[in-house]
PDB file of N, CA and C in Angstrom:
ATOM      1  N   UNK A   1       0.851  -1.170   0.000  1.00  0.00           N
ATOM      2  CA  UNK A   1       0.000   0.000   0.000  1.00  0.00           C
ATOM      3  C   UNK A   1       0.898   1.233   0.000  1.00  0.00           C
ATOM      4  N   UNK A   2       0.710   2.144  -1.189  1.00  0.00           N
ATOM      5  CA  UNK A   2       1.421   3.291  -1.059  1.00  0.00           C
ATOM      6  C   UNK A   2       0.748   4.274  -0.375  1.00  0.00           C
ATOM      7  N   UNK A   3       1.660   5.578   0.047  1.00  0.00           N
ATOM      8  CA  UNK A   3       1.142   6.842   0.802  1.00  0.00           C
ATOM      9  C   UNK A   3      -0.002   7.621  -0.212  1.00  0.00           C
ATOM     10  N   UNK A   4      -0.583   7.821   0.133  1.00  0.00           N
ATOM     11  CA  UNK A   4      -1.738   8.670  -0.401  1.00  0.00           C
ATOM     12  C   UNK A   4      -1.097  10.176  -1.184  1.00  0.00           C
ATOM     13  N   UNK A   5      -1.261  10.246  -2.308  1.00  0.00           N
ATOM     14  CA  UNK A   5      -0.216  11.108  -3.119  1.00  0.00           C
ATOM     15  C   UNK A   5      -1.549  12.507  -2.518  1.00  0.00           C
ATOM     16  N   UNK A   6      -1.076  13.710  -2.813  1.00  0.00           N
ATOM     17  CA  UNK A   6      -0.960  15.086  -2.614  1.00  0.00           C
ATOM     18  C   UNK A   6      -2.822  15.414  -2.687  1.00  0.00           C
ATOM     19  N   UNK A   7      -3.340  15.001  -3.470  1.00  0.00           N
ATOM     20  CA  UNK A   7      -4.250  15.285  -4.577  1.00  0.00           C
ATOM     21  C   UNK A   7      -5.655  14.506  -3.439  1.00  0.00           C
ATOM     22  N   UNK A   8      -4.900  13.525  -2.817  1.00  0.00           N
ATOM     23  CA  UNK A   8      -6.432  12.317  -1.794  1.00  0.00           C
ATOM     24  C   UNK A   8      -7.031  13.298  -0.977  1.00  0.00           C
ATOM     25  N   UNK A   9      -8.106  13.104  -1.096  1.00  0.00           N
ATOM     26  CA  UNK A   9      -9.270  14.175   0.085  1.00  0.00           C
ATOM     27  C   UNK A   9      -8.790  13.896   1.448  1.00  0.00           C
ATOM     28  N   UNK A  10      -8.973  14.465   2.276  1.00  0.00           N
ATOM     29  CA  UNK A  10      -8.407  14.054   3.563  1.00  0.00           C
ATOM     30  C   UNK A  10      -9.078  13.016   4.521  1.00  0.00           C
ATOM     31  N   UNK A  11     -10.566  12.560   3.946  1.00  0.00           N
ATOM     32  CA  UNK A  11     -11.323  12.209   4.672  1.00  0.00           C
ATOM     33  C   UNK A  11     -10.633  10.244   3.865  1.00  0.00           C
ATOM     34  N   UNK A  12     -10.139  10.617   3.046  1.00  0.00           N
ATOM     35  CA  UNK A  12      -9.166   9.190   2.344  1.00  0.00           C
ATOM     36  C   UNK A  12      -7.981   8.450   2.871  1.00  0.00           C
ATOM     37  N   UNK A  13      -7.269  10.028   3.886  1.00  0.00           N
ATOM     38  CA  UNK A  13      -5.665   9.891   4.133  1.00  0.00           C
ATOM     39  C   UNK A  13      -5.848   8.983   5.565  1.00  0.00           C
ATOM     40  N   UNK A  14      -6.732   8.843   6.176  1.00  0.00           N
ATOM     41  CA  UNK A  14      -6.699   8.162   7.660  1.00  0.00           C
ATOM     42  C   UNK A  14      -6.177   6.990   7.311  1.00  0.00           C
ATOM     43  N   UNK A  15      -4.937   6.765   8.207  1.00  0.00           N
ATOM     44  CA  UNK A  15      -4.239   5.301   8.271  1.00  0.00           C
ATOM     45  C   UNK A  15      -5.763   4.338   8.208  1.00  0.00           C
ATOM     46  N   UNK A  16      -6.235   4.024   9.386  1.00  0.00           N
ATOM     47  CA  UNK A  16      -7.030   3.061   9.636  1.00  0.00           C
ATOM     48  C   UNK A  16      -7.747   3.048   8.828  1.00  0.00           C
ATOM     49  N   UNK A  17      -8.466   3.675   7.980  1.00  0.00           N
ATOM     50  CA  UNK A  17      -9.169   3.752   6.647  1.00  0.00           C
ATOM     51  C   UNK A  17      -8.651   3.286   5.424  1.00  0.00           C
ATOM     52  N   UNK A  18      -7.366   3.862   5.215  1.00  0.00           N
ATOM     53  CA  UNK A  18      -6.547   2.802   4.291  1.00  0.00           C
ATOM     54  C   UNK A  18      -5.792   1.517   4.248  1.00  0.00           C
ATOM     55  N   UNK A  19      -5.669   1.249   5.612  1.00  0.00           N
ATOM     56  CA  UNK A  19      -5.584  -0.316   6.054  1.00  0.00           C
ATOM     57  C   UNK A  19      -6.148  -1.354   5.838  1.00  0.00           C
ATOM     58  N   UNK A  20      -7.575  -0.416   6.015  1.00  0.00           N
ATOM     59  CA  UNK A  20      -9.251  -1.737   5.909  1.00  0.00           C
ATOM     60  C   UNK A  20      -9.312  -1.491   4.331  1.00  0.00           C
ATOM     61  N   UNK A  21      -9.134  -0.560   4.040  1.00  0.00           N
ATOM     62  CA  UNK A  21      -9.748  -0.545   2.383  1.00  0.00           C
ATOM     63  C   UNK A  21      -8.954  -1.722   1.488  1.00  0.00           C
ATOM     64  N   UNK A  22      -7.318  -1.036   2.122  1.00  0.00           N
ATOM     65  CA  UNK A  22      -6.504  -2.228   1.494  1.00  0.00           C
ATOM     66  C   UNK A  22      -6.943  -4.000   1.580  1.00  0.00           C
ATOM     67  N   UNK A  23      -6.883  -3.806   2.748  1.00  0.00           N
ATOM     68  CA  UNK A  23      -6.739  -5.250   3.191  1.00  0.00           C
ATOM     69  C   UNK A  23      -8.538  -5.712   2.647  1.00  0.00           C
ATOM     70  N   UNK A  24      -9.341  -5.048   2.500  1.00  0.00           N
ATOM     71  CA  UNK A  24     -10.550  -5.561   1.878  1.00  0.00           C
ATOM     72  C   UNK A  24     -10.083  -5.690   0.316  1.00  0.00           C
ATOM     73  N   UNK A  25      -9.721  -5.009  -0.572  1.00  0.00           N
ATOM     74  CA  UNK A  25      -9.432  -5.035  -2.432  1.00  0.00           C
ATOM     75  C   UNK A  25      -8.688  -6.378  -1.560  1.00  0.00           C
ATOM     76  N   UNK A  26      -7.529  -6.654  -1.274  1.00  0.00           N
ATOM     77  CA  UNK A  26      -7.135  -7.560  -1.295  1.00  0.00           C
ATOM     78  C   UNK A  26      -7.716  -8.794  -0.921  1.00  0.00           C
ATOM     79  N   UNK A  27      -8.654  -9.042   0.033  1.00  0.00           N
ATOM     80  CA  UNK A  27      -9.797 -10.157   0.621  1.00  0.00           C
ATOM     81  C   UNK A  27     -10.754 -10.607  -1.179  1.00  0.00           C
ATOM     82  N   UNK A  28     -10.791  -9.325  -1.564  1.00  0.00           N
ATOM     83  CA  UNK A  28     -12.100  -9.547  -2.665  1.00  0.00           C
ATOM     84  C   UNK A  28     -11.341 -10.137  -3.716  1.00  0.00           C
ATOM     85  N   UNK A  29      -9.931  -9.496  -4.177  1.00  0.00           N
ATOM     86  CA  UNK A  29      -9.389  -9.927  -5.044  1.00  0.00           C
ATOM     87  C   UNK A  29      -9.223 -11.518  -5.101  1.00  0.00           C
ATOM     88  N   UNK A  30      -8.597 -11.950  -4.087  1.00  0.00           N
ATOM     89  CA  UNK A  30      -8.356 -13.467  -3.513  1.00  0.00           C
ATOM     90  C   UNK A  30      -9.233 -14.372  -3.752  1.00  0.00           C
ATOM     91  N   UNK A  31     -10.659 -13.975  -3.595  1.00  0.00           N
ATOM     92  CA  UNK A  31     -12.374 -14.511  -3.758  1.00  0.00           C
ATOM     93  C   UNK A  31     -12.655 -14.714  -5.066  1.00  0.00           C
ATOM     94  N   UNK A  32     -12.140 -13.590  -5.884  1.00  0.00           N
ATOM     95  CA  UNK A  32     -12.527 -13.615  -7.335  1.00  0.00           C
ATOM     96  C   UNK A  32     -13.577 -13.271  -7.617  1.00  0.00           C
ATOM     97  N   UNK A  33     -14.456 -12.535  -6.549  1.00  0.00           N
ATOM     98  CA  UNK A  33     -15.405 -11.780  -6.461  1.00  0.00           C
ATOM     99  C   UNK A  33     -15.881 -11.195  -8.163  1.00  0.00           C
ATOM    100  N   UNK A  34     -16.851 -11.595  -8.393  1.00  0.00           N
ATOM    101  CA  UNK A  34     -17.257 -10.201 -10.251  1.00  0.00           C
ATOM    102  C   UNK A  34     -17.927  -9.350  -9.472  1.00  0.00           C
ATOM    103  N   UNK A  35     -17.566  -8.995  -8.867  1.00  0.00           N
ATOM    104  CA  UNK A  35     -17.968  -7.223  -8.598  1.00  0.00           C
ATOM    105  C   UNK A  35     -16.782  -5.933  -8.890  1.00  0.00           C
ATOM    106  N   UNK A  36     -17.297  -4.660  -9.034  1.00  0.00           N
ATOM    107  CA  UNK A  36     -16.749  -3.189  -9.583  1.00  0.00           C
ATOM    108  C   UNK A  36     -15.214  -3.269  -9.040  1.00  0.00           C
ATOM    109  N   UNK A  37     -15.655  -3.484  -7.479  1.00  0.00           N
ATOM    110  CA  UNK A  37     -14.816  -3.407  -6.613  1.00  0.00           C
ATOM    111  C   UNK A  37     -13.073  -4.179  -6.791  1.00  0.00           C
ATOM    112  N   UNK A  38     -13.834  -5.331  -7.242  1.00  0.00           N
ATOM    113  CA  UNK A  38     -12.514  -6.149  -7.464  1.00  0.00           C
ATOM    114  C   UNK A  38     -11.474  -5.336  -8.491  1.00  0.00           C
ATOM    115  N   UNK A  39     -11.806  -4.462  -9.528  1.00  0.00           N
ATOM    116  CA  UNK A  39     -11.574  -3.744 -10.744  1.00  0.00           C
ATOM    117  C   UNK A  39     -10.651  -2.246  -9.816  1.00  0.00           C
ATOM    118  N   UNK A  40     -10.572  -2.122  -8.604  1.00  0.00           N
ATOM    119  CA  UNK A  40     -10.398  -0.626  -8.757  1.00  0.00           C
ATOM    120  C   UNK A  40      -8.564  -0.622  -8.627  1.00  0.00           C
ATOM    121  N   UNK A  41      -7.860   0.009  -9.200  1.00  0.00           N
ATOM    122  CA  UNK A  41      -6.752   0.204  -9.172  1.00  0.00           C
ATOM    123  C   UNK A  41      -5.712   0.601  -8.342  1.00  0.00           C
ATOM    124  N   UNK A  42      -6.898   1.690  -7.715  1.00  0.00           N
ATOM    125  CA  UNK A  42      -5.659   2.364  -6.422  1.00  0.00           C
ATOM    126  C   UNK A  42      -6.759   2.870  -5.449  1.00  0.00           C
ATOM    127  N   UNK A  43      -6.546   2.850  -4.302  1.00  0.00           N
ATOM    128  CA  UNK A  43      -7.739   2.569  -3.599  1.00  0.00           C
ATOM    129  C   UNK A  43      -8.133   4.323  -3.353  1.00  0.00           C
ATOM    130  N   UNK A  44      -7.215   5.320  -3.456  1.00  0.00           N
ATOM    131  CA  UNK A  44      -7.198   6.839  -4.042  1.00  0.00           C
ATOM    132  C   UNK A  44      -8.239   7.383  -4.767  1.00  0.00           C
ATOM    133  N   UNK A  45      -8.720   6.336  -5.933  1.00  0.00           N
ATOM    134  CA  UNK A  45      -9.244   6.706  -7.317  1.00  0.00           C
ATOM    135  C   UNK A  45     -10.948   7.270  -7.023  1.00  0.00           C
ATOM    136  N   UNK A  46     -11.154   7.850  -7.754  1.00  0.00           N
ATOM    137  CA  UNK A  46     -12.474   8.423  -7.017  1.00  0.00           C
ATOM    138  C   UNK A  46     -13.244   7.944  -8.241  1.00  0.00           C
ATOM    139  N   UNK A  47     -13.763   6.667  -8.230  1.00  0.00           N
ATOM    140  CA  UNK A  47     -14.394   6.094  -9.670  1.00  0.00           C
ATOM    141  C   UNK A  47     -15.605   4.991  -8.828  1.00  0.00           C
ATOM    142  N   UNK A  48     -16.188   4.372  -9.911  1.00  0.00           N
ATOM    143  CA  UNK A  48     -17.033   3.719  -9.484  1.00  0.00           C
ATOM    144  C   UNK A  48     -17.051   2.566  -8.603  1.00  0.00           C
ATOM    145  N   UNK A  49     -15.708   2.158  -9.251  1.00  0.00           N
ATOM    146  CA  UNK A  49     -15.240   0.481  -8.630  1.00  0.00           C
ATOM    147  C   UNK A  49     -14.672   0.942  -7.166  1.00  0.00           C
ATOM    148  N   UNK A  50     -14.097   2.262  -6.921  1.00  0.00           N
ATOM    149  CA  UNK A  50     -13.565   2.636  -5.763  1.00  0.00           C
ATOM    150  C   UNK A  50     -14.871   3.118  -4.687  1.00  0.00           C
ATOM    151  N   UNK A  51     -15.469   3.362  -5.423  1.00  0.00           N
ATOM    152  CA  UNK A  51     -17.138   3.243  -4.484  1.00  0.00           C
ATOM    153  C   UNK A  51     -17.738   1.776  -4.502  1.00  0.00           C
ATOM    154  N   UNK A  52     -17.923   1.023  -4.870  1.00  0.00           N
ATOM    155  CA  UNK A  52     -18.080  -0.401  -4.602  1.00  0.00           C
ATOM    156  C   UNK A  52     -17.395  -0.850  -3.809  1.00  0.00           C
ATOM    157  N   UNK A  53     -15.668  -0.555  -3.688  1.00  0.00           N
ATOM    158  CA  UNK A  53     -14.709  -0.772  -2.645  1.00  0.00           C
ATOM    159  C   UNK A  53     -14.920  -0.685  -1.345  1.00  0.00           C
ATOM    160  N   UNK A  54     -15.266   1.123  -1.593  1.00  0.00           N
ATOM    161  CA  UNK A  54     -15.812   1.467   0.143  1.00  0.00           C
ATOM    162  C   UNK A  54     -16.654   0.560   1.196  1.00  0.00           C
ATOM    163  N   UNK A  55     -17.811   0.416  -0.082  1.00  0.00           N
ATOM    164  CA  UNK A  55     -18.642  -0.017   0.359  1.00  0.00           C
ATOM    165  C   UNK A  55     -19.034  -1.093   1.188  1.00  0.00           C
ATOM    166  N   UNK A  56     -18.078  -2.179   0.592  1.00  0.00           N
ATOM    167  CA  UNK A  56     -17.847  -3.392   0.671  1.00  0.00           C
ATOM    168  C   UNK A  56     -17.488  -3.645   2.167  1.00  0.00           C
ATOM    169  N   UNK A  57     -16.119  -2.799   2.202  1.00  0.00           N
ATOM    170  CA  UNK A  57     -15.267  -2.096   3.499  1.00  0.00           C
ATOM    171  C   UNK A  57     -15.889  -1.719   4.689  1.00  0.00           C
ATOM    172  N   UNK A  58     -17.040  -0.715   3.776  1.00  0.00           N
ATOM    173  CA  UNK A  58     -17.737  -0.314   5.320  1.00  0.00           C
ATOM    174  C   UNK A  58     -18.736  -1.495   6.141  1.00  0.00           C
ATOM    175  N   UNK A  59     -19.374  -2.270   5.029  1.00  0.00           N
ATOM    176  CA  UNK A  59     -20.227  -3.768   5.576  1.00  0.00           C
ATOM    177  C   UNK A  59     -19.285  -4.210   6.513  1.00  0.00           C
ATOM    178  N   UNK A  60     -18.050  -4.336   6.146  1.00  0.00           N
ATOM    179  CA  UNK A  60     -16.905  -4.873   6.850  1.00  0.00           C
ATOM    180  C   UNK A  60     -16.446  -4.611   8.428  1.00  0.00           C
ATOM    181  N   UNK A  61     -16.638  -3.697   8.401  1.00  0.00           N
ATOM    182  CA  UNK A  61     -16.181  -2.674   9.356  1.00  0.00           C
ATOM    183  C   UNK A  61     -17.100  -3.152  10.674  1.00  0.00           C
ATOM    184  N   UNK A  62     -16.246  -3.715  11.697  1.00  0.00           N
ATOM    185  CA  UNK A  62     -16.370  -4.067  13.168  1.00  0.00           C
ATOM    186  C   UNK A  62     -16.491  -3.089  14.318  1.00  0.00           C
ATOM    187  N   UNK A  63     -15.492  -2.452  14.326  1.00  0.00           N
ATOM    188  CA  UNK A  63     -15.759  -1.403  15.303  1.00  0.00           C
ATOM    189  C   UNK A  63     -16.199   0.101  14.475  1.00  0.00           C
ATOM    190  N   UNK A  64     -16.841   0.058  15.502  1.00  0.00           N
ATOM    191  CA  UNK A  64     -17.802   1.641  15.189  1.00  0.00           C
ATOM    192  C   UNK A  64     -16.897   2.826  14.674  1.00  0.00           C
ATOM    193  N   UNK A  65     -15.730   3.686  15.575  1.00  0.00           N
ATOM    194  CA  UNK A  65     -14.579   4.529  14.743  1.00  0.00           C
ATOM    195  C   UNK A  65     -14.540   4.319  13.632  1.00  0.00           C
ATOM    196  N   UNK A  66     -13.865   2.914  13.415  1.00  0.00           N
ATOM    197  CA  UNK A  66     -13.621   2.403  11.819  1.00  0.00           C
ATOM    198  C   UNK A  66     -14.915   2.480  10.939  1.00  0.00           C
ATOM    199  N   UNK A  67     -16.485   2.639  11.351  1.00  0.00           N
ATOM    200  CA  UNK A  67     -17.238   2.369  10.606  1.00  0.00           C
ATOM    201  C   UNK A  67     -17.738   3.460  10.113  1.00  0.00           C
ATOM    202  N   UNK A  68     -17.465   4.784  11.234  1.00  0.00           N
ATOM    203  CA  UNK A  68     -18.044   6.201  10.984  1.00  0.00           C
ATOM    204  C   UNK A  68     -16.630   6.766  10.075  1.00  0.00           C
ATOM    205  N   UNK A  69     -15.448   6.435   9.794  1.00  0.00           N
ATOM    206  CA  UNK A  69     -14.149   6.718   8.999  1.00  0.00           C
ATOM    207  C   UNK A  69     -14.695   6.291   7.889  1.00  0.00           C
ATOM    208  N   UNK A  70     -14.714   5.122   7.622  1.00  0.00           N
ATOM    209  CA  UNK A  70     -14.750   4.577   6.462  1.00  0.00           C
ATOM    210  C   UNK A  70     -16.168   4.894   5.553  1.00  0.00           C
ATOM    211  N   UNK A  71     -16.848   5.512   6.700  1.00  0.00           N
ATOM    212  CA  UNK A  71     -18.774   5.903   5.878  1.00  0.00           C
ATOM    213  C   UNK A  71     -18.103   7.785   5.646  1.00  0.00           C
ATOM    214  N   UNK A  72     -17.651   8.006   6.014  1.00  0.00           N
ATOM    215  CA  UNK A  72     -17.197   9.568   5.345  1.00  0.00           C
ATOM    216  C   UNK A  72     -16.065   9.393   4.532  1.00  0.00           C
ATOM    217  N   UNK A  73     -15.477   8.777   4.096  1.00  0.00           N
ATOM    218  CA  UNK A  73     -14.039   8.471   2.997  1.00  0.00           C
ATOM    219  C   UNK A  73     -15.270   8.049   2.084  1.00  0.00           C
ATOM    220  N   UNK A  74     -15.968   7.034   1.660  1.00  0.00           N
ATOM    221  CA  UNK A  74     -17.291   6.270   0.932  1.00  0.00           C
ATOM    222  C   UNK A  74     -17.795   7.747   0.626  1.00  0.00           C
ATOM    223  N   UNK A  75     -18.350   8.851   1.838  1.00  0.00           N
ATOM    224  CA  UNK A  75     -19.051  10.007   1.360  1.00  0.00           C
ATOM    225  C   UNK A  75     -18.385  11.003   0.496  1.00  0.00           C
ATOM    226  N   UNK A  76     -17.502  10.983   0.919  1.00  0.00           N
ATOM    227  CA  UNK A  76     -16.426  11.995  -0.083  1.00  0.00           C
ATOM    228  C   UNK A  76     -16.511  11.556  -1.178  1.00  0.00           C
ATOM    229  N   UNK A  77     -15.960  10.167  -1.790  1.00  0.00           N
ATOM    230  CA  UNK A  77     -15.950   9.233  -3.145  1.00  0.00           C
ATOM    231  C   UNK A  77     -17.431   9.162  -3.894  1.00  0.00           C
ATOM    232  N   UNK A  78     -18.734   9.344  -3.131  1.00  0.00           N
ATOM    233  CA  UNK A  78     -19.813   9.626  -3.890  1.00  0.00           C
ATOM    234  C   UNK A  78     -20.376  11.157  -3.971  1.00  0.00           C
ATOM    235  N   UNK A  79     -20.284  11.766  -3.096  1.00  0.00           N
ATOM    236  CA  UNK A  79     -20.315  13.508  -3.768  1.00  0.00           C
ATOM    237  C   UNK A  79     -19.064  13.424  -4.728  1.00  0.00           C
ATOM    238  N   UNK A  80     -18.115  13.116  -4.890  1.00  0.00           N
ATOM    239  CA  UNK A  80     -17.010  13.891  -5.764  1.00  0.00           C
ATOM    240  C   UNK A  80     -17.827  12.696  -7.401  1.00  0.00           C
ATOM    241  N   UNK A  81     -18.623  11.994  -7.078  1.00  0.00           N
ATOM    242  CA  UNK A  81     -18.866  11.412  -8.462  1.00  0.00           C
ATOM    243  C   UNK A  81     -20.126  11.702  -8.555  1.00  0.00           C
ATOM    244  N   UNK A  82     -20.847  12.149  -7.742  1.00  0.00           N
ATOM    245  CA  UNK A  82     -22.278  12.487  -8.407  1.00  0.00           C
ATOM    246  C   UNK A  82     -21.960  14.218  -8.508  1.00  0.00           C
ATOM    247  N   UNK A  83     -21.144  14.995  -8.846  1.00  0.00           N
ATOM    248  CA  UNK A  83     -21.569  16.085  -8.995  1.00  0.00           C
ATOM    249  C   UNK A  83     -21.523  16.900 -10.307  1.00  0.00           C
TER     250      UNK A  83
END
């Protein structure tokens, strides 16, 4: 997992947010999952498959911190694509 280049919203840059995101693309990838998600490139990317990602992530998501992080990184990635 690389550092979050210059350009990532901030609500993206939280370690613990990019830990779970990672370590989920990687869970889905492994599965062979046909979903968007499996497709997204860099977990940065503010695209569709990177909203399927979130998403996935946030179902995921055990403790509550991690679940209210990862539901505003997901919110950022769908205002910046529906607008």
């Amino acid at each position: 997992m690389r550092p979050p280049n210059d350009g990532t919203p901030p609500k993206l840059r939280a370690r613990v947010v990019r830990e779970h995101v990672h370590t989920t693309l990687i869970r889905i990838r492994s599965m062979r999952l046909a979903r968007d998600a499996a497709r997204c490139r860099d977990i940065d990317e503010m695209t569709w498959a990177a909203l399927d990602l979130y998403t996935i992530a946030l179902d995921l998501c055990e403790e509550r911190i991690h679940r209210d992080l990862v539901a505003q990184a997901r919110g950022t990635i769908l205002t910046h694509l529906t607008r």
